[in-house]
Protein backbone atom coordinates (compact mmCIF):
# COMPACT_ATOMS: atom_id res chain seq x y z
CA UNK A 1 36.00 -2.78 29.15
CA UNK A 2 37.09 -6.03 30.56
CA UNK A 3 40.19 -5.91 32.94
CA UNK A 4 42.79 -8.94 33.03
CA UNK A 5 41.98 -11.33 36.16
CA UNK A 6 38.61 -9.90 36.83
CA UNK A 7 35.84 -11.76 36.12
CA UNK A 8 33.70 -9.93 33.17
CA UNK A 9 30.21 -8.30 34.29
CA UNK A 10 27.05 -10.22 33.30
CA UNK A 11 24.09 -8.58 31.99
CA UNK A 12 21.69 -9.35 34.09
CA UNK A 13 18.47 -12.05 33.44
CA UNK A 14 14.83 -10.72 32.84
CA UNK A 15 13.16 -13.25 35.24
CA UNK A 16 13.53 -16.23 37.17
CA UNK A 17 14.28 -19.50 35.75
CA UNK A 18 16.23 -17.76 32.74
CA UNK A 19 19.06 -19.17 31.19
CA UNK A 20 22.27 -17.86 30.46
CA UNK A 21 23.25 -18.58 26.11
CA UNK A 22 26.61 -18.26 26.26
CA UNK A 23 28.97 -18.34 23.13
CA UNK A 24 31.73 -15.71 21.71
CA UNK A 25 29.79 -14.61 19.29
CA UNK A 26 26.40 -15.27 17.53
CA UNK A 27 28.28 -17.53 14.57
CA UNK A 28 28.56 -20.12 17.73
CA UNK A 29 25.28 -19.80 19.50
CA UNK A 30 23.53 -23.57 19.07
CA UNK A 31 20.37 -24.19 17.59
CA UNK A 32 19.03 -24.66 21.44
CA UNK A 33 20.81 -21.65 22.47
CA UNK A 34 18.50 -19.43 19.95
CA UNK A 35 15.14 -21.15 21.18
CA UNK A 36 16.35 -19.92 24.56
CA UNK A 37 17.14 -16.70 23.53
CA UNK A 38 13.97 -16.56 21.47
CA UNK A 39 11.75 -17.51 24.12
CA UNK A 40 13.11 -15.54 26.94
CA UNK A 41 12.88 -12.33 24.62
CA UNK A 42 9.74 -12.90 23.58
CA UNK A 43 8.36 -13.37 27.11
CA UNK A 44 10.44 -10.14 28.28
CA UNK A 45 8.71 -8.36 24.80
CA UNK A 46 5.20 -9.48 26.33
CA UNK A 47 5.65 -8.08 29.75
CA UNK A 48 7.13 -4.46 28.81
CA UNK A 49 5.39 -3.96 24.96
CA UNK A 50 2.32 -1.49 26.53
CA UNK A 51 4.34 0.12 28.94
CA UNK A 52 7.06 1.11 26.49
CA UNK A 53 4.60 2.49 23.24
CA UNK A 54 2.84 4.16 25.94
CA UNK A 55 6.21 5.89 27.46
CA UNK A 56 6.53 7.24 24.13
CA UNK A 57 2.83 8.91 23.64
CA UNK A 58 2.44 10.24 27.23
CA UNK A 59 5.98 12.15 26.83
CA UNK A 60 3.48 14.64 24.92
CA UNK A 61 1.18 14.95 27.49
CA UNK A 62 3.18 18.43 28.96
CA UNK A 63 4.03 19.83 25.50
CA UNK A 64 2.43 22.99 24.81
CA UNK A 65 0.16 24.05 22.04
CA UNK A 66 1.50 25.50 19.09
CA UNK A 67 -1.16 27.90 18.93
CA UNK A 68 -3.70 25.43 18.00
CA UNK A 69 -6.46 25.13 20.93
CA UNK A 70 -5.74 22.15 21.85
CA UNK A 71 -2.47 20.01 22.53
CA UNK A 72 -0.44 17.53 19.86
CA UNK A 73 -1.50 14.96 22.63
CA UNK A 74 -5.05 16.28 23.26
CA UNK A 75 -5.70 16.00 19.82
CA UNK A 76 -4.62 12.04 19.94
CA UNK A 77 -6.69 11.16 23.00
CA UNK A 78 -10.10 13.09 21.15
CA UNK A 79 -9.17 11.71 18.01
CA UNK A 80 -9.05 8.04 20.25
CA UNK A 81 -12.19 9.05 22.39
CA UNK A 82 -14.61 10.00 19.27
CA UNK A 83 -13.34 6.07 17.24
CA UNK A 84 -14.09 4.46 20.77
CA UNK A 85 -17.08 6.28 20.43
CA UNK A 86 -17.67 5.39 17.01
CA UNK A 87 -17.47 1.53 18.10
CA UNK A 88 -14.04 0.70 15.74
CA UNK A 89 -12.22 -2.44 16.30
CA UNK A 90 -9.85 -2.20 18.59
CA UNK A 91 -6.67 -2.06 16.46
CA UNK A 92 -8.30 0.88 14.70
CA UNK A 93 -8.81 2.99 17.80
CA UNK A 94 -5.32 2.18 19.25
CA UNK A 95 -4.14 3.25 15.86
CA UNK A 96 -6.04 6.45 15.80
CA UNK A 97 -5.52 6.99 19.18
CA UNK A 98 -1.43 6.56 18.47
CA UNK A 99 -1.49 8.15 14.72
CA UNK A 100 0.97 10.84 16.10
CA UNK A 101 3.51 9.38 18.52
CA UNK A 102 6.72 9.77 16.38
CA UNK A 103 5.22 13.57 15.61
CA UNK A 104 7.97 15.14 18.31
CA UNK A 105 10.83 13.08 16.87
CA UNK A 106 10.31 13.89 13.35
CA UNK A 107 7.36 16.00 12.37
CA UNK A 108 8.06 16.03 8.72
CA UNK A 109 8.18 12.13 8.78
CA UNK A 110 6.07 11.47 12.10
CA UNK A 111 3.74 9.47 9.54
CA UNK A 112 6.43 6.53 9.04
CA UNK A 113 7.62 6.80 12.43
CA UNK A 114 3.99 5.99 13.97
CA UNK A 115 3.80 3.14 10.58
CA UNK A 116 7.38 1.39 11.93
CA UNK A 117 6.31 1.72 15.70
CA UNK A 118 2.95 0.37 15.40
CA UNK A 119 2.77 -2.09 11.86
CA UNK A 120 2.99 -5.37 13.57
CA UNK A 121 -0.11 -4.89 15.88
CA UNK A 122 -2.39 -3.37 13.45
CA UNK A 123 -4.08 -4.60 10.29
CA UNK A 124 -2.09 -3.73 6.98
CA UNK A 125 -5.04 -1.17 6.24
CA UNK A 126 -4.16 1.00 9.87
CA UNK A 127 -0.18 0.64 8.79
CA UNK A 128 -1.24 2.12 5.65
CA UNK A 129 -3.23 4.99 6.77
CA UNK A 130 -0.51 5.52 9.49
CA UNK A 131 1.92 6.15 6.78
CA UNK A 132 0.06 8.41 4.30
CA UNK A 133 -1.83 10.28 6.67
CA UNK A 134 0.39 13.05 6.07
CA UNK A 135 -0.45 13.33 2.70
CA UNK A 136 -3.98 12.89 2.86
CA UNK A 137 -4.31 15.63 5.35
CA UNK A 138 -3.46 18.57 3.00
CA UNK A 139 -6.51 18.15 1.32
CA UNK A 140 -7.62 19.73 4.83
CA UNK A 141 -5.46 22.53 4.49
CA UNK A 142 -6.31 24.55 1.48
CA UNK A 143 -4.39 27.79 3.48
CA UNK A 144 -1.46 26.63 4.49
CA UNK A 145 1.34 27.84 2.28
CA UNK A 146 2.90 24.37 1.92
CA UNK A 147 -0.15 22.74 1.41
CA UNK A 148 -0.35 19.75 -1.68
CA UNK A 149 -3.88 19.53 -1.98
CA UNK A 150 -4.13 17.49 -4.85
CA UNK A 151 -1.10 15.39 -3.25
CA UNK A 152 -3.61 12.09 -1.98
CA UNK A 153 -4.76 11.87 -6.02
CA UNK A 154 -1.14 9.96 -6.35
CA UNK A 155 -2.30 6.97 -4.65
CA UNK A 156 -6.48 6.85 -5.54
CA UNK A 157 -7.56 3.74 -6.53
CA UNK A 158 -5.03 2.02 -3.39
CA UNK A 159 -7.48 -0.55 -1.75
CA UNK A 160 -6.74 1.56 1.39
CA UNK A 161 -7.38 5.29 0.18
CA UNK A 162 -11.02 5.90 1.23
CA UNK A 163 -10.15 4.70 4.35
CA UNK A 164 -6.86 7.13 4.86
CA UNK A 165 -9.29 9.81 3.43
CA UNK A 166 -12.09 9.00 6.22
CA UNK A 167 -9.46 8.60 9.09
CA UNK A 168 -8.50 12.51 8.15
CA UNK A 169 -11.22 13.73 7.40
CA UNK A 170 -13.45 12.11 10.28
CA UNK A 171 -10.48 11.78 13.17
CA UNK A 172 -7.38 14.15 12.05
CA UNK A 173 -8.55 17.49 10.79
CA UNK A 174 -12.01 17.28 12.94
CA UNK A 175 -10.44 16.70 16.81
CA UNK A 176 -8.42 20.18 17.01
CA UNK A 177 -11.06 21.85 18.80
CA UNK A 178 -11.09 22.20 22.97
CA UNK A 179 -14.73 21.34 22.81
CA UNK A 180 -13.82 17.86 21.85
CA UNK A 181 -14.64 14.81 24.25
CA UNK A 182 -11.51 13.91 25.28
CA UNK A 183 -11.31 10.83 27.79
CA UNK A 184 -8.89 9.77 30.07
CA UNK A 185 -5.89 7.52 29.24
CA UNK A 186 -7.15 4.98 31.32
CA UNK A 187 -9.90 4.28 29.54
CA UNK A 188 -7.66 3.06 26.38
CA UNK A 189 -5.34 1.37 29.28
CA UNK A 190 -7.20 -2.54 28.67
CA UNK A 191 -7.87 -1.85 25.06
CA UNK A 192 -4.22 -1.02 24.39
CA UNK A 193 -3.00 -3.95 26.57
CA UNK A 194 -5.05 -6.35 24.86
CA UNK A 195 -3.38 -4.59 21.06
CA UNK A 196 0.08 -4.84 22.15
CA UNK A 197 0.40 -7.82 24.44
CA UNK A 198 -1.21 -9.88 21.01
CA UNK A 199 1.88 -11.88 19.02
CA UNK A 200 3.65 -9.26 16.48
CA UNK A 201 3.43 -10.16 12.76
CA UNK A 202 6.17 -10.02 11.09
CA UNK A 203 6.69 -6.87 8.82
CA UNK A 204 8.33 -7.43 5.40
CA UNK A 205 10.63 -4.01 5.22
């Protein structure tokens, strides 16, 4: 809260050479003022992008399992290791690799979560798969109580089901055992740089 005769705090700059876009609200900020802006955040976007997505997938790394042999985030880095393996494009590993980050904020909707988070670096195809996956993988679980087997049959003939349908059957349900090849984060470290630091597109909502 500002106090009367004190100068009001700053936020401070991202880098050197930064300007300051000052204006009481964003009704007054100039046409040059929101190139500055623009360009500053983009450059700030740049620098932190990798760091930040990969904040959110390595909080999993100390989870436990939920019974399963093998961890939420073990599962991701085999499920990564085996499309590196496979020779995918690099888009499509960091997307398989990443297919389960929003999983501990919202497990019933981890699928959109991973979709929002990761759309503007990956082809419309990954986005896709991101955000059915969940759907597609009950096909998987003919057991489970809750199971919709016969959910996926909604959206066949979608130019991206067989590849949702491959991505489960091939990466998802498959990389749950401890047997897996699993490698080490860093060797998706320069991969994942190279995804993230690329210009976002823009994603129609």
């Amino acid at each position: 809260m500002e106090q009367t005769g004190l100068a009001p705090l700053l936020a401070p700059l991202g880098g050197a050479g930064w300007q300051r876009v000052v204006a009481p609200d964003l009704e007054r900020v100039s046409a040059e003022g929101w190139l500055t802006l623009d360009r500053q955040r983009a450059a700030w976007l740049e620098s932190v992008r990798p760091s930040t997505i990969m904040a959110l997938f390595t909080a999993a790394a100390d989870h436990p399992s939920f019974g399963y042999e093998t961890t939420m985030y073990e599962h991701c880095m085999r499920a990564g290791t085996r499309a590196l393996r496979d020779g995918l494009a690099e888009e499509t590993v960091a997307a398989i690799l990443l297919h389960d980050i929003g999983y501990a904020l919202g497990p019933q909707s981890h699928g959109e979560l991973g979709a929002l988070i990761l759309a503007p670096y990956v082809s419309e195809a990954n986005e896709w798969m991101l955000r059915h996956h969940q759907i597609f993988i009950d096909v998987h679980s003919a057991t489970h109580p809750e199971a919709e087997r016969e959910g996926r049959e909604a959206y066949r003939g979608h130019p991206h089901f067989e590849w949702t349908a491959t991505f489960c059957e091939r990466y998802d349900q498959s990389t749950v055992a401890a047997k897996d090849e699993a490698l080490p984060l860093d060797a998706f470290t320069p991969l994942l740089n190279r995804v993230f630091a690329a210009g976002p597109r823009r994603v129609r909502p």
